[in-house]
C-alpha atoms as a PDB file:
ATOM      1  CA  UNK A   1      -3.533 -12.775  16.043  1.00  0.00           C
ATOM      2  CA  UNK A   2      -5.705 -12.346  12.754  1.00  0.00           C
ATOM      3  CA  UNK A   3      -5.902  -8.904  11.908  1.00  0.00           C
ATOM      4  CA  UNK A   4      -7.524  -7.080   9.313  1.00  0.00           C
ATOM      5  CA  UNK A   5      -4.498  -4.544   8.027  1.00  0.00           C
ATOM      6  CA  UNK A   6      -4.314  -5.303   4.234  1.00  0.00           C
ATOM      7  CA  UNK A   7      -8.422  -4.684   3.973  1.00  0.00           C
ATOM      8  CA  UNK A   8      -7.818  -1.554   5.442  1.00  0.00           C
ATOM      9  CA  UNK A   9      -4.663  -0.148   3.843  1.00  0.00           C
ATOM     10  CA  UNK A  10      -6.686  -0.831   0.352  1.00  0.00           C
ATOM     11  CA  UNK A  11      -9.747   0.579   1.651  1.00  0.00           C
ATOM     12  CA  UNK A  12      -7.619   3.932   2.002  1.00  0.00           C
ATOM     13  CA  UNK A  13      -6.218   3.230  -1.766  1.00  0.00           C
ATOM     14  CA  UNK A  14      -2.649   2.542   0.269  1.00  0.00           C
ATOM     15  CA  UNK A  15       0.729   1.135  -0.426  1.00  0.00           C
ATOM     16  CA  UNK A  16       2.704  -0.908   2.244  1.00  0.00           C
ATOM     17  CA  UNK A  17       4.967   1.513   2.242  1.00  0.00           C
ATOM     18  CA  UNK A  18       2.772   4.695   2.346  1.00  0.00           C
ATOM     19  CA  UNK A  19       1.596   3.261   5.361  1.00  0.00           C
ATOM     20  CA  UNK A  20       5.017   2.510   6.841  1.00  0.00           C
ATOM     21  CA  UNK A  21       5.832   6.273   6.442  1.00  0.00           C
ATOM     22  CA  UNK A  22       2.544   7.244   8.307  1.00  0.00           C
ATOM     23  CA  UNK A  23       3.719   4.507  10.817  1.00  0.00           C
ATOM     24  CA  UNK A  24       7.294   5.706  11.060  1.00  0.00           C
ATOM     25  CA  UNK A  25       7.897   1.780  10.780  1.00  0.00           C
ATOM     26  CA  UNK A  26       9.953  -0.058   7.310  1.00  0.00           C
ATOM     27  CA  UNK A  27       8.019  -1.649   4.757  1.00  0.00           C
ATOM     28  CA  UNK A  28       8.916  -4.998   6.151  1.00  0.00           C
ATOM     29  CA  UNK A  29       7.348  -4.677   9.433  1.00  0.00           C
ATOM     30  CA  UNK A  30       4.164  -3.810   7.195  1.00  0.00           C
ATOM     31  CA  UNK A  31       3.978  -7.050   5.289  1.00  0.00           C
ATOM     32  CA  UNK A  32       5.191  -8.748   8.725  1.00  0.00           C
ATOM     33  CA  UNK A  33       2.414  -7.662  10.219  1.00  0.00           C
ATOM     34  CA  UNK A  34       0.062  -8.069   7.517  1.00  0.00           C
ATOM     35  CA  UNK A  35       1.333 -11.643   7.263  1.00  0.00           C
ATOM     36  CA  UNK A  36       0.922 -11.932  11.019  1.00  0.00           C
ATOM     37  CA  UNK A  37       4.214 -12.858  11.048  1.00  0.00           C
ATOM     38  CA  UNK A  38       4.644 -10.544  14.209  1.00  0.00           C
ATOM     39  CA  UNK A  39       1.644  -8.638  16.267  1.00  0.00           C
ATOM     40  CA  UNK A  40       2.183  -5.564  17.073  1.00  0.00           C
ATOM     41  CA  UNK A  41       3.204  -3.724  20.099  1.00  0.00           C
ATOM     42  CA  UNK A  42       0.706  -2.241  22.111  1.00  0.00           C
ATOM     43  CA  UNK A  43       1.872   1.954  21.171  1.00  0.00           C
ATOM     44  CA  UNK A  44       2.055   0.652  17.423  1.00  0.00           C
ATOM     45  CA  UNK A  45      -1.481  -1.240  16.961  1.00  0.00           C
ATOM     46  CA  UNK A  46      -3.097   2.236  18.342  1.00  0.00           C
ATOM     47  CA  UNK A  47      -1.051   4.362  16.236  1.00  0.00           C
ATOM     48  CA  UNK A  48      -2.289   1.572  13.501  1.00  0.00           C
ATOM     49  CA  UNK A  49      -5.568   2.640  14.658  1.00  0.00           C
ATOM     50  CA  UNK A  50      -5.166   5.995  14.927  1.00  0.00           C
ATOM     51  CA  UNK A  51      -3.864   6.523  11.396  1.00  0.00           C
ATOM     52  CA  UNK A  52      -6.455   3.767   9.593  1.00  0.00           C
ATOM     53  CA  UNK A  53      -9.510   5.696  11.352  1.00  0.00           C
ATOM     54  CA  UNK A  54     -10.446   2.026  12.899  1.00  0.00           C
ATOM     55  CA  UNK A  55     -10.914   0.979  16.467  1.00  0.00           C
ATOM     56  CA  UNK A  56      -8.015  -1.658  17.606  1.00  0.00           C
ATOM     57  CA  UNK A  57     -11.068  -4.073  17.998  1.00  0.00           C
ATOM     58  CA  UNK A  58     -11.912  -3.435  14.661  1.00  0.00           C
ATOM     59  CA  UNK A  59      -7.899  -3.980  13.192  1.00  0.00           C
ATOM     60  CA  UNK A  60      -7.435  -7.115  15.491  1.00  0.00           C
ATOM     61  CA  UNK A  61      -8.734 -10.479  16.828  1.00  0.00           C
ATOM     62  CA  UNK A  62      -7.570 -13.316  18.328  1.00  0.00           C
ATOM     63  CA  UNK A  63      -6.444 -16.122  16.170  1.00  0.00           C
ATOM     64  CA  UNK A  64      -8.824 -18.796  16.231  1.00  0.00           C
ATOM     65  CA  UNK A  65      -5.756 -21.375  16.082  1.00  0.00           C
ATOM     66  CA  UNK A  66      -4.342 -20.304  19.777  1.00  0.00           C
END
């Protein structure tokens, strides 16, 4: 899944980690997920959404490789 977390995190003016404490997640599910290492679950791509002010739609797509 491409997804469009590091954009927004700077748009805010954001540190990974500043956003793992609004997440309540570590640092290194941050960059995993930046990375698209890992997608989230569903509860933590809407809090993603919830706390970047961005529809899910907006934060995610699919990957155009799958």
């Amino acid at each position: 899944m491409d997804n469009s977390l590091p954009e927004e995190r700077a748009r805010l003016g954001w540190s990974q980690q500043r956003l793992a404490d609004e997440l309540g997640v570590s640092r290194q599910t941050v960059i995993s997920l930046e990375k698209g290492r890992h997608d989230p679950s569903l509860a933590l791509a809407f809090r993603l959404a919830a706390v970047l002010g961005r529809p899910i739609e907006q934060l995610f797509a699919p990957d155009e490789d799958a």
